[in-house]
N, C-alpha and C. Protein backbone atom coordinates (compact mmCIF):
# COMPACT_ATOMS: atom_id res chain seq x y z
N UNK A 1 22.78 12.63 13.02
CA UNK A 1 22.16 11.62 13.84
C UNK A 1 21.25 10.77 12.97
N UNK A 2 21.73 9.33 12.96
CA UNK A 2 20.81 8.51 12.33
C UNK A 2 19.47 8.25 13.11
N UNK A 3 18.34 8.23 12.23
CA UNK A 3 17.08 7.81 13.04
C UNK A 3 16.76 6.12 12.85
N UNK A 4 16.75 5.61 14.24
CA UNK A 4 15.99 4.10 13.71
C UNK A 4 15.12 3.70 13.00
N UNK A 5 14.99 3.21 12.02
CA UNK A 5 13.76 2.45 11.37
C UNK A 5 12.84 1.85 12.13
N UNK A 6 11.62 1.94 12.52
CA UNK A 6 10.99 0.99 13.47
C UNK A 6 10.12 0.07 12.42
N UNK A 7 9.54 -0.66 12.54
CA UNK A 7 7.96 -1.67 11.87
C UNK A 7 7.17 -0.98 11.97
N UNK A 8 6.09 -1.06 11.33
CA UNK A 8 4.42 -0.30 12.02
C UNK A 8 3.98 -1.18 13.73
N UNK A 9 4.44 -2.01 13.26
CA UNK A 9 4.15 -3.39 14.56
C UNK A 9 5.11 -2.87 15.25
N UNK A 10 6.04 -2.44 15.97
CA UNK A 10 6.86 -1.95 16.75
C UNK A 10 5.96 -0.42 17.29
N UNK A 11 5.70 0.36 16.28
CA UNK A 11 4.99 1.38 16.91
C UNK A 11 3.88 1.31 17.19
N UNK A 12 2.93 0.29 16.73
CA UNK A 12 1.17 0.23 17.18
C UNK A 12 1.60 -0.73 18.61
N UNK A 13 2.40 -1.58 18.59
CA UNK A 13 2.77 -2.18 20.09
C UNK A 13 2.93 -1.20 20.94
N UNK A 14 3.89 -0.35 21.28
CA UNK A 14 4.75 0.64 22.11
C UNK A 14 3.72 1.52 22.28
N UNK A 15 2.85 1.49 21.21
CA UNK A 15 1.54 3.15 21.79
C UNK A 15 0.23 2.47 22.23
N UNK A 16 0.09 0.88 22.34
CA UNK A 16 -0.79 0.45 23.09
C UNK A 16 -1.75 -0.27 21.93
N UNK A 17 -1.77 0.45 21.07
CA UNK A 17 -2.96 0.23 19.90
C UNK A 17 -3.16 -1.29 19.74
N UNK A 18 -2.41 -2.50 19.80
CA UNK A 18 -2.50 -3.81 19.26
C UNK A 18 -1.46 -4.09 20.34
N UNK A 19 -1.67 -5.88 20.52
CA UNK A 19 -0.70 -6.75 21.55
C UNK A 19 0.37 -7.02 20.63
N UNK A 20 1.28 -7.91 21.24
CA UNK A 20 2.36 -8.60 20.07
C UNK A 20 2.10 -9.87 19.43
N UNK A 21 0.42 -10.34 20.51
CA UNK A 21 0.01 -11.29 19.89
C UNK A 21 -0.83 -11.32 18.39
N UNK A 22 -1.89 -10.14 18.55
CA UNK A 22 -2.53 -9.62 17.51
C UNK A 22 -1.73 -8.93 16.37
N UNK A 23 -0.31 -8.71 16.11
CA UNK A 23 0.19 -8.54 15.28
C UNK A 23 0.94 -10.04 14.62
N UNK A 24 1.20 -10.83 15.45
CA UNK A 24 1.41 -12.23 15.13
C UNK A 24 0.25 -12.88 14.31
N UNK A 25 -0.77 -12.67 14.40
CA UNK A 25 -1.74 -13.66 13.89
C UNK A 25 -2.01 -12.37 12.96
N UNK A 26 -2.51 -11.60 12.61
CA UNK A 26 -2.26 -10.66 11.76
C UNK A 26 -1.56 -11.00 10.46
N UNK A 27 -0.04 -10.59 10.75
CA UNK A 27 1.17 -11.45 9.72
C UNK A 27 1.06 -12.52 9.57
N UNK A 28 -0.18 -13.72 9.97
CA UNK A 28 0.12 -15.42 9.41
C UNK A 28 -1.26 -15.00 8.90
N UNK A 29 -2.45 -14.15 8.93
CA UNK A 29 -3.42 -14.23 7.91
C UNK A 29 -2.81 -13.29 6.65
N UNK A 30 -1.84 -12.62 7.09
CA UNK A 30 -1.37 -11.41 5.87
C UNK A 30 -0.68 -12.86 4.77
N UNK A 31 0.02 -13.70 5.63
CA UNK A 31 1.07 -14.42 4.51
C UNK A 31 0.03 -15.60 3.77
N UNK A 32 -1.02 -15.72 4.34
CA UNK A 32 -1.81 -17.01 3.76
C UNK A 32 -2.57 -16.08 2.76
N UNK A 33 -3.53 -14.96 3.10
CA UNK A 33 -3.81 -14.20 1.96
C UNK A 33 -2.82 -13.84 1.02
N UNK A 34 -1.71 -13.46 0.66
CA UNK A 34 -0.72 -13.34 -0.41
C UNK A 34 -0.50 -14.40 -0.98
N UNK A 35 -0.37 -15.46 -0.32
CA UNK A 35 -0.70 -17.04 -1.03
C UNK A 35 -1.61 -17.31 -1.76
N UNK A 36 -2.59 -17.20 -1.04
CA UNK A 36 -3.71 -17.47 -2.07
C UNK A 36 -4.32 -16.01 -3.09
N UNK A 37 -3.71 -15.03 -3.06
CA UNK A 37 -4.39 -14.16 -3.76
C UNK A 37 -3.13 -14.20 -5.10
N UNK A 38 -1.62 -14.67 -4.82
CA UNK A 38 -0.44 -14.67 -5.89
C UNK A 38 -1.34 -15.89 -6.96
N UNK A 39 -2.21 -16.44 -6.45
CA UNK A 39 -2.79 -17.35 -7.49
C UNK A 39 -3.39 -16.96 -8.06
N UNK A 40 -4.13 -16.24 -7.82
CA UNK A 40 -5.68 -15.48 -8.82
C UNK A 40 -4.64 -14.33 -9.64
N UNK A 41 -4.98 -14.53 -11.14
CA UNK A 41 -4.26 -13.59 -12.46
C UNK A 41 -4.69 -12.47 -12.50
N UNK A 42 -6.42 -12.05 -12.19
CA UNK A 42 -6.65 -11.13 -12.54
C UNK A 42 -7.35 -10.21 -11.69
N UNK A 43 -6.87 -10.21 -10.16
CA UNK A 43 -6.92 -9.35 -8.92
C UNK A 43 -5.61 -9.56 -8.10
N UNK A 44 -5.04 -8.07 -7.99
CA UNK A 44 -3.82 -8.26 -7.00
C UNK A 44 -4.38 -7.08 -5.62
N UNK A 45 -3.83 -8.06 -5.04
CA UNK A 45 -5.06 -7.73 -3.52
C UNK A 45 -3.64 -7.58 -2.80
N UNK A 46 -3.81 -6.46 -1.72
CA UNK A 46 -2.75 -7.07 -0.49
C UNK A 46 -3.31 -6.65 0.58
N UNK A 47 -3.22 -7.17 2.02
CA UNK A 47 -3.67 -6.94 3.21
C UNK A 47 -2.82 -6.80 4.18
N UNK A 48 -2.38 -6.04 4.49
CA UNK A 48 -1.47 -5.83 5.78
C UNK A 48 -2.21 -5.22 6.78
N UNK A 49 -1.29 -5.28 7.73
CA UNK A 49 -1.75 -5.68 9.28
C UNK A 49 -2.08 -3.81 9.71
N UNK A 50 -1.06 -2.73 8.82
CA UNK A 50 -1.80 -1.71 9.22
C UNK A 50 -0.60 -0.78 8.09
N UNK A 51 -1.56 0.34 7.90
CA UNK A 51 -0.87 0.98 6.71
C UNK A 51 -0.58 1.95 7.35
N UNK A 52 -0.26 2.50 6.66
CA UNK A 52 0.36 4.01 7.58
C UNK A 52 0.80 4.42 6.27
N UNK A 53 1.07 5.77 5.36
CA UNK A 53 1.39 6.79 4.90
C UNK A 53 0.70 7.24 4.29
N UNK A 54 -0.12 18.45 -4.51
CA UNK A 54 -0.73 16.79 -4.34
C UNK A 54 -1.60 16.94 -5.41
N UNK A 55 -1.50 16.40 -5.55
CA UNK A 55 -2.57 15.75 -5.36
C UNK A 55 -2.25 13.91 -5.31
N UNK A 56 -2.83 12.97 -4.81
CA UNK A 56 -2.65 11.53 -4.75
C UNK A 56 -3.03 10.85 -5.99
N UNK A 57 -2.70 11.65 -6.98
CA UNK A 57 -3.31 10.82 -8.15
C UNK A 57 -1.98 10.98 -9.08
N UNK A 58 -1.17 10.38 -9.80
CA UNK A 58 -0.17 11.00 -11.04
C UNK A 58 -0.54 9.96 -12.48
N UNK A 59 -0.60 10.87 -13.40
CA UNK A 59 -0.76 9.91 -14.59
C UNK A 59 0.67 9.62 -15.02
N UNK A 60 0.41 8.65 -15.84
CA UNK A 60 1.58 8.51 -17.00
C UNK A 60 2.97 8.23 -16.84
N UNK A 61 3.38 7.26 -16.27
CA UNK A 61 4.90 7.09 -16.19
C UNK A 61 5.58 6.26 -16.98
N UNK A 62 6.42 6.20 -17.40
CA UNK A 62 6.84 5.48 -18.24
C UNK A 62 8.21 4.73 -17.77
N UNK A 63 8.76 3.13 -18.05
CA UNK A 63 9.72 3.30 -17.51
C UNK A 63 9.80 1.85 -18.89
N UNK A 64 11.17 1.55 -18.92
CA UNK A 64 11.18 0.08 -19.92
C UNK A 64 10.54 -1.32 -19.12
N UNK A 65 9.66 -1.50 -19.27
CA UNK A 65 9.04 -2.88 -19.30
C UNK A 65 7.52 -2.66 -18.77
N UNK A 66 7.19 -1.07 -18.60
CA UNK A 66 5.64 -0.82 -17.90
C UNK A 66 5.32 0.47 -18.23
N UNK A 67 4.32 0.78 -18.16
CA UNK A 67 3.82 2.23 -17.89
C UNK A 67 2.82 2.55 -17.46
N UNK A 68 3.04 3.48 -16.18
CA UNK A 68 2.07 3.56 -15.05
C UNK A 68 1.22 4.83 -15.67
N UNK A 69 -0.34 4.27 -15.67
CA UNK A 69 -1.46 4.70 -16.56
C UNK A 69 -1.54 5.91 -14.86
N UNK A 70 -2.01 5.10 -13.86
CA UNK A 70 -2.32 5.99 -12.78
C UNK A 70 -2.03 5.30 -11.62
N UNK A 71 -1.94 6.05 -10.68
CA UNK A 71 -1.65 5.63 -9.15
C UNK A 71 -2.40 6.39 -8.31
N UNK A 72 -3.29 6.20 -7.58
CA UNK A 72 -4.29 7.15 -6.46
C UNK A 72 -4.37 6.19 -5.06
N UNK A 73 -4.48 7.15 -3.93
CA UNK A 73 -5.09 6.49 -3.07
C UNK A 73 -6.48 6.83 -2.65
N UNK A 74 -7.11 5.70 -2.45
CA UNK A 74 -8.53 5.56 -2.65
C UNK A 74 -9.58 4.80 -1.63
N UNK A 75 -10.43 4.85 -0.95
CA UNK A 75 -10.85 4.50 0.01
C UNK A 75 -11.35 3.02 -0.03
N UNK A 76 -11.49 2.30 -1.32
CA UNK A 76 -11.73 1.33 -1.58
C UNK A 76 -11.92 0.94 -2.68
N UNK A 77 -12.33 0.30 -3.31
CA UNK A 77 -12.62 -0.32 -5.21
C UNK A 77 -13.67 -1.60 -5.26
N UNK A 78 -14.66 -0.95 -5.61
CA UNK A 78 -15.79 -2.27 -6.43
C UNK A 78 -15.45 -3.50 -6.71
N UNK A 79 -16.46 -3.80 -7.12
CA UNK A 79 -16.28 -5.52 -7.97
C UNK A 79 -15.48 -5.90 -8.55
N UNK A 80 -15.28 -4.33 -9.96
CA UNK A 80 -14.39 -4.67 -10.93
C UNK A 80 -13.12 -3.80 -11.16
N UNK A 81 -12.61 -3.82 -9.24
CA UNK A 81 -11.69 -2.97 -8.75
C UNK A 81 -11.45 -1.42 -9.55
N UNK A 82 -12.49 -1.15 -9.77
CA UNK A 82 -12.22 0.65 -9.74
C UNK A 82 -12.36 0.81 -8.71
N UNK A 83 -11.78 2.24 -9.02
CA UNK A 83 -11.20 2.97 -7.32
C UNK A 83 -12.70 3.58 -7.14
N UNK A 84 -13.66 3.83 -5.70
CA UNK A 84 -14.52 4.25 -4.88
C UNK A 84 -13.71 5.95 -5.10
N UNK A 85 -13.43 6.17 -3.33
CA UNK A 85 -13.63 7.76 -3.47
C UNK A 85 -12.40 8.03 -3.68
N UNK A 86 -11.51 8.83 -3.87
CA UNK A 86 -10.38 9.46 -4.24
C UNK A 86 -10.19 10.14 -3.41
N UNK A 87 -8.95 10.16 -2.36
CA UNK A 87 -8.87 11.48 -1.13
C UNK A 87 -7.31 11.20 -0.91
N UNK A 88 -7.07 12.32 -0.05
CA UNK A 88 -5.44 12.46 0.41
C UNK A 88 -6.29 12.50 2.09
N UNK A 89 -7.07 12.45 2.63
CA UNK A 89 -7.81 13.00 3.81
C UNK A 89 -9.10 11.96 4.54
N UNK A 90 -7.75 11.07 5.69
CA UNK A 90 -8.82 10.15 6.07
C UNK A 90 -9.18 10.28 7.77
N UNK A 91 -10.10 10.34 7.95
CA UNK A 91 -10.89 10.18 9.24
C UNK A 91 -9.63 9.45 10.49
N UNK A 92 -9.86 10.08 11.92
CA UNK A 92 -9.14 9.15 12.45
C UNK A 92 -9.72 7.60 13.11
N UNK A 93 -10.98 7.60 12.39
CA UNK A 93 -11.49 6.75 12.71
C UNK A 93 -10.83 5.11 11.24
N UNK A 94 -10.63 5.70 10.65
CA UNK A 94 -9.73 4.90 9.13
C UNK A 94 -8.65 3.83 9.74
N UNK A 95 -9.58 2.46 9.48
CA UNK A 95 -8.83 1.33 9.84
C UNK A 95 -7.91 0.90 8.06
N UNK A 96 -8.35 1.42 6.72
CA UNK A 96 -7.88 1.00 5.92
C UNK A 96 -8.06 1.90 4.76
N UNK A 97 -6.55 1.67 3.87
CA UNK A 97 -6.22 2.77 2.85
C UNK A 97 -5.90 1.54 1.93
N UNK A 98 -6.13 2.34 0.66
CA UNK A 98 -5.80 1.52 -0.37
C UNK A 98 -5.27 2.22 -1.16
N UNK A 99 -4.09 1.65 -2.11
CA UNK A 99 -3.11 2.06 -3.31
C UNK A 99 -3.66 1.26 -4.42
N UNK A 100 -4.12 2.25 -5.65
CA UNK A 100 -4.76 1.36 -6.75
C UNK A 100 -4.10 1.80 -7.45
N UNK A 101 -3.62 1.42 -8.82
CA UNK A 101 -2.59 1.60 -9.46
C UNK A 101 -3.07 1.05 -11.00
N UNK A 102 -3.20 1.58 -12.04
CA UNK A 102 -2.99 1.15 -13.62
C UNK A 102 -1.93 1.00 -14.01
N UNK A 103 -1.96 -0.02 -15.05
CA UNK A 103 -0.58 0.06 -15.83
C UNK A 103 -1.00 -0.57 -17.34
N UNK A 104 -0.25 -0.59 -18.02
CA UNK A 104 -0.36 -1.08 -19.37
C UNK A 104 0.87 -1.15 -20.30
N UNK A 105 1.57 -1.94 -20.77
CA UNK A 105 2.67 -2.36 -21.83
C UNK A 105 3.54 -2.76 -20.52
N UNK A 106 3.16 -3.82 -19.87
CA UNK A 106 4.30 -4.00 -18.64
C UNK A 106 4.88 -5.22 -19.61
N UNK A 107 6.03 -5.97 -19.38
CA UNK A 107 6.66 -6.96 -19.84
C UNK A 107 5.89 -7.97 -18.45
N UNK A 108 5.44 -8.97 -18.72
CA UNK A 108 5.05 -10.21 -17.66
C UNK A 108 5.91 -10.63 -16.69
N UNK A 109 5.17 -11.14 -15.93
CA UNK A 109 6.49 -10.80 -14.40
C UNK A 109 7.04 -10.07 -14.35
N UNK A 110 6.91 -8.20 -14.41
CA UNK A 110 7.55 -7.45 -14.16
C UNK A 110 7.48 -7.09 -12.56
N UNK A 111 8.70 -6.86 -11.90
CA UNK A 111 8.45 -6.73 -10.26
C UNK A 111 8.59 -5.60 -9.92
N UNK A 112 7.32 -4.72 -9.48
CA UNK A 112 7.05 -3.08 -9.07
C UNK A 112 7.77 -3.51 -7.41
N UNK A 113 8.25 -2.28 -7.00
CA UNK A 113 7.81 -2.34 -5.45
C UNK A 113 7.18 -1.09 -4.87
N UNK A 114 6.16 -1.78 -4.05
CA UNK A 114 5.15 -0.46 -3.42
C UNK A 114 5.94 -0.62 -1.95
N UNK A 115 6.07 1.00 -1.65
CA UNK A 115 6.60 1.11 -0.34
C UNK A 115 5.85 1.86 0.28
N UNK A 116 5.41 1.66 1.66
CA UNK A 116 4.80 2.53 2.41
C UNK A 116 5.66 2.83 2.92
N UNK A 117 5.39 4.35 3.73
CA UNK A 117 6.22 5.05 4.88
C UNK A 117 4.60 5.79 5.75
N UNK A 118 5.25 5.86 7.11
CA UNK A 118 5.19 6.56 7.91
C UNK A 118 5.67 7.81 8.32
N UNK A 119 5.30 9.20 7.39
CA UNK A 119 6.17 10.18 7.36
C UNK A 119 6.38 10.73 8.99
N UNK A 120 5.20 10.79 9.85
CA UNK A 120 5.19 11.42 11.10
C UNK A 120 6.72 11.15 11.77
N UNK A 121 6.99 9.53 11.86
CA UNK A 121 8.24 9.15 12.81
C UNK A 121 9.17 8.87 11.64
N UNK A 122 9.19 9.66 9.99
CA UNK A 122 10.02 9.09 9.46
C UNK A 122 10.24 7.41 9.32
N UNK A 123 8.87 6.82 9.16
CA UNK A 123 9.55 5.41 9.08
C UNK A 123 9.19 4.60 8.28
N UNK A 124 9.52 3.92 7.29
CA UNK A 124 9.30 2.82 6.48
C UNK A 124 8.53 1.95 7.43
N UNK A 125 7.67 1.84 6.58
CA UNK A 125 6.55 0.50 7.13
C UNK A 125 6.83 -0.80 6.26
N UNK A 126 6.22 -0.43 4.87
CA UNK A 126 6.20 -2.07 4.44
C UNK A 126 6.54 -1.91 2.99
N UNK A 127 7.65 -3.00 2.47
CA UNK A 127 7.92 -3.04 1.21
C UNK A 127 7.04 -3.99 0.60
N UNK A 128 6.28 -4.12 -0.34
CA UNK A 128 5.93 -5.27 -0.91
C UNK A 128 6.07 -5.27 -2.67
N UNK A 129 6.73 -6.68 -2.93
CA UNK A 129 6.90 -6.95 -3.92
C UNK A 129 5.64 -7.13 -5.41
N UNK A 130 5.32 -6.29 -6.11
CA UNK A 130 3.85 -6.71 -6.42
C UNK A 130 4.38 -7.37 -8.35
N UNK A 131 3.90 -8.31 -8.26
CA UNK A 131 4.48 -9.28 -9.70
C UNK A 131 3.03 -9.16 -10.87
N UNK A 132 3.29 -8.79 -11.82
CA UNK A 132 3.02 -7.64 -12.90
C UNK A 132 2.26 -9.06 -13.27
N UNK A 133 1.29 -9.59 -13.61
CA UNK A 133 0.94 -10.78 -14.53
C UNK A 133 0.37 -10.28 -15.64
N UNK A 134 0.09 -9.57 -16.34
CA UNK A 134 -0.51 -9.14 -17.35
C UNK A 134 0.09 -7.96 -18.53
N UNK A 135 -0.11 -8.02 -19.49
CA UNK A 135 0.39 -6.24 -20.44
C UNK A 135 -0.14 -5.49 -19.80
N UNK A 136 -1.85 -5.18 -19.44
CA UNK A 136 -2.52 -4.31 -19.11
C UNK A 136 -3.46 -4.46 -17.77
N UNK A 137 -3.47 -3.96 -16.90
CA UNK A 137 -4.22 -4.36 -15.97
C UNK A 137 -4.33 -3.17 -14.47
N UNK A 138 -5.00 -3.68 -13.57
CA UNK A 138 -5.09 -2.69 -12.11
C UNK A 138 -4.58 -3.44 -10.83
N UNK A 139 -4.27 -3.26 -10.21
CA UNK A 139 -4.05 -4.02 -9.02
C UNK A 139 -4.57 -2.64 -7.46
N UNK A 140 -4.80 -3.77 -6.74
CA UNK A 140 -5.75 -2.82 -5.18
C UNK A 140 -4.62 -3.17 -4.07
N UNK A 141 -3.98 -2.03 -3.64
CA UNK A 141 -2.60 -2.77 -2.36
C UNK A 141 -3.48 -2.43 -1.27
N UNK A 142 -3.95 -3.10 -0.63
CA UNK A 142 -4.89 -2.86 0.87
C UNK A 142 -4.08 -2.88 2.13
N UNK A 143 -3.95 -2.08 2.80
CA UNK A 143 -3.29 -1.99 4.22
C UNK A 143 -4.84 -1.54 5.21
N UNK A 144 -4.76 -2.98 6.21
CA UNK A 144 -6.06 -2.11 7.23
C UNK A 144 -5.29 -3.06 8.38
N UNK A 145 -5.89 -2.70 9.48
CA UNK A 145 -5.49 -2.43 11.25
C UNK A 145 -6.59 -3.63 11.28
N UNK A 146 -6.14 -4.53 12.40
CA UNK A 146 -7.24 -5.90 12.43
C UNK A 146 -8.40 -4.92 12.83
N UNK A 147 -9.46 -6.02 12.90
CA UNK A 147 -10.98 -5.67 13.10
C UNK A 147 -10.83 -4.60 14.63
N UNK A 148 -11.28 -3.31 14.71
CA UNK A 148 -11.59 -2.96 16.02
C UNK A 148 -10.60 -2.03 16.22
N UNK A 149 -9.63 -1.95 15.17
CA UNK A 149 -8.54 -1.20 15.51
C UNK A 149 -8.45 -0.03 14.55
N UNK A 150 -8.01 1.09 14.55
CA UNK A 150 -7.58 1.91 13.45
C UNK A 150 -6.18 2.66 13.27
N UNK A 151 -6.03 2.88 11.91
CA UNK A 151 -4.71 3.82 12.13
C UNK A 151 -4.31 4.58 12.34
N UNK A 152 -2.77 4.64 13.16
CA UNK A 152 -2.72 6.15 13.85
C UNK A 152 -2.72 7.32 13.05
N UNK A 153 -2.96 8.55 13.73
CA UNK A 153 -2.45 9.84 13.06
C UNK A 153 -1.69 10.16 12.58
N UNK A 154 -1.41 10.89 11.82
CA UNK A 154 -0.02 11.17 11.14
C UNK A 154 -0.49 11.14 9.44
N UNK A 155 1.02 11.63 8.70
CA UNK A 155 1.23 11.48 7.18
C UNK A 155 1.80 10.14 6.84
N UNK A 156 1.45 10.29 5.73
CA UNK A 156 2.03 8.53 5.12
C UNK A 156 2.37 8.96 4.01
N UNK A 157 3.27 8.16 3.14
CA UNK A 157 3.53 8.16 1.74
C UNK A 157 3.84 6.47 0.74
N UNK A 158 3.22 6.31 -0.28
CA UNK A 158 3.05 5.13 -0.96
C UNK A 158 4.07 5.67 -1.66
N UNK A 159 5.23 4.82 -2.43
CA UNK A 159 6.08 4.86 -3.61
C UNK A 159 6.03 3.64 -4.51
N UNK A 160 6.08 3.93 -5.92
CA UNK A 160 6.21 2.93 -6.65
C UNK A 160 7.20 2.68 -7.55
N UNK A 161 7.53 1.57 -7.55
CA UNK A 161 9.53 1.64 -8.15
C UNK A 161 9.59 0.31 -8.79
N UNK A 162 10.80 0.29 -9.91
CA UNK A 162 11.04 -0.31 -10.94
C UNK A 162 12.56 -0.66 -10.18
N UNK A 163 12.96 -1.40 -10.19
CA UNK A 163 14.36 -1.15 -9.65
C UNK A 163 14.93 0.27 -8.57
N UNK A 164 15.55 1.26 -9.04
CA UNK A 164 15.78 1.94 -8.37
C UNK A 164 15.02 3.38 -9.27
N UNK A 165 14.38 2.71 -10.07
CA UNK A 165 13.75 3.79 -10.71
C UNK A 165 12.06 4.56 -10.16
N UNK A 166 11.80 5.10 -9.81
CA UNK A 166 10.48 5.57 -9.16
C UNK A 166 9.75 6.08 -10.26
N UNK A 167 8.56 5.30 -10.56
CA UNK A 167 7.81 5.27 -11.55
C UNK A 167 6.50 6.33 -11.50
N UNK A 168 6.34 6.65 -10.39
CA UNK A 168 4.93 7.63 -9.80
C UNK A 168 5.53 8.85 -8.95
N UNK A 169 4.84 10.00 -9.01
CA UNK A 169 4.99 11.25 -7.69
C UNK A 169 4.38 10.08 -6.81
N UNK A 170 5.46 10.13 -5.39
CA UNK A 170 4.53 9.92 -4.25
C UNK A 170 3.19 10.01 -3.88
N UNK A 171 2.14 8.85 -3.64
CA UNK A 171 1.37 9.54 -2.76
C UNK A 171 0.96 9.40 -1.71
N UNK A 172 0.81 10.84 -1.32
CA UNK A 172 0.90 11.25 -0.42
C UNK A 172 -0.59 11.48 0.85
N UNK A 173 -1.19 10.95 2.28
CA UNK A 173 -2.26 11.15 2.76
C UNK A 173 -1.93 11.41 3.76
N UNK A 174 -2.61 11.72 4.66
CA UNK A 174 -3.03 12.45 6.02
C UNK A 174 -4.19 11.24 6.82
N UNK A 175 -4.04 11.14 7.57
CA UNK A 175 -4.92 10.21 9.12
C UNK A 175 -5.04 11.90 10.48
N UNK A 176 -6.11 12.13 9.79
CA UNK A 176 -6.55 12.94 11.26
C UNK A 176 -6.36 12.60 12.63
């Protein structure tokens, strides 16, 4: 038996959490922030409308055109985007998770993809394309629930991939 793929926006609709309007305006501030943040060289920011998916930390990957220094998920990142606290274990009160990621010897414009999942219903949430501008550098993938809202319960999992190559162990968190 195949299982459907749903959206995160398909399941925060159906369980009440957000309208279909507030996920609409959501996705047109998500696409104007990626606009204006694909401009700035030396912060890669992303904001989605709601994240959903051990230890959560893996060093060292190597693949031809990058090599992933580290990958953690992290409750947030400073000024000069270091990662804040380090956890697999967030409150169910947690409107937002973040994927911070090192790398160094990438080839320029190299294209990672970070995938979230929703392990609870089995479901892919969000692919995003993240474009390498530098040899050496960090980037912050931000997924949070609009203002007032938080994310549901359940497991999640972040992946990071080169083509079909997976560059990091999963990681892996928990939403109480």
């Amino acid at each position: 038996m195949k299982l459907r793929q749903r959206k995160i926006g398909e399941i925060l609709v159906s369980n009440g959490a957000v309208s279909e309007e507030q996920i609409k305006a959501a996705l047109e501030i998500q696409k104007k922030e990626t606009r204006r943040l694909s401009r700035k060289k030396t912060v890669l920011t992303f904001i989605a409308i709601a994240a959903v998916p051990a230890l959560f930390t893996y060093h060292l990957s190597s693949h031809e055109g990058i090599i992933i220094r580290e990958a953690k998920i992290v409750t947030g990142v400073d000024s000069d985007i270091r990662p804040l606290k380090v956890t697999n274990l967030f409150s169910k009160n947690t409107s937002k998770v973040c994927a911070w990621i090192s790398w160094r010897d990438a080839k320029i414009n190299t294209q990672l993809l970070v995938k979230w999942y929703y392990l609870t219903d089995d479901t892919p949430i969000y692919d995003y394309s993240l474009n390498i501008p530098k040899r050496e550098g960090v980037a912050n993938v931000v997924l949070s629930m609009p203002e007032g809202k938080t994310l549901p319960s359940g497991s999640y999992k972040v992946t990071i991939s080169l083509g079909k190559k997976q560059l990091a162990k999963p990681l892996v968190f928990e939403i109480e």
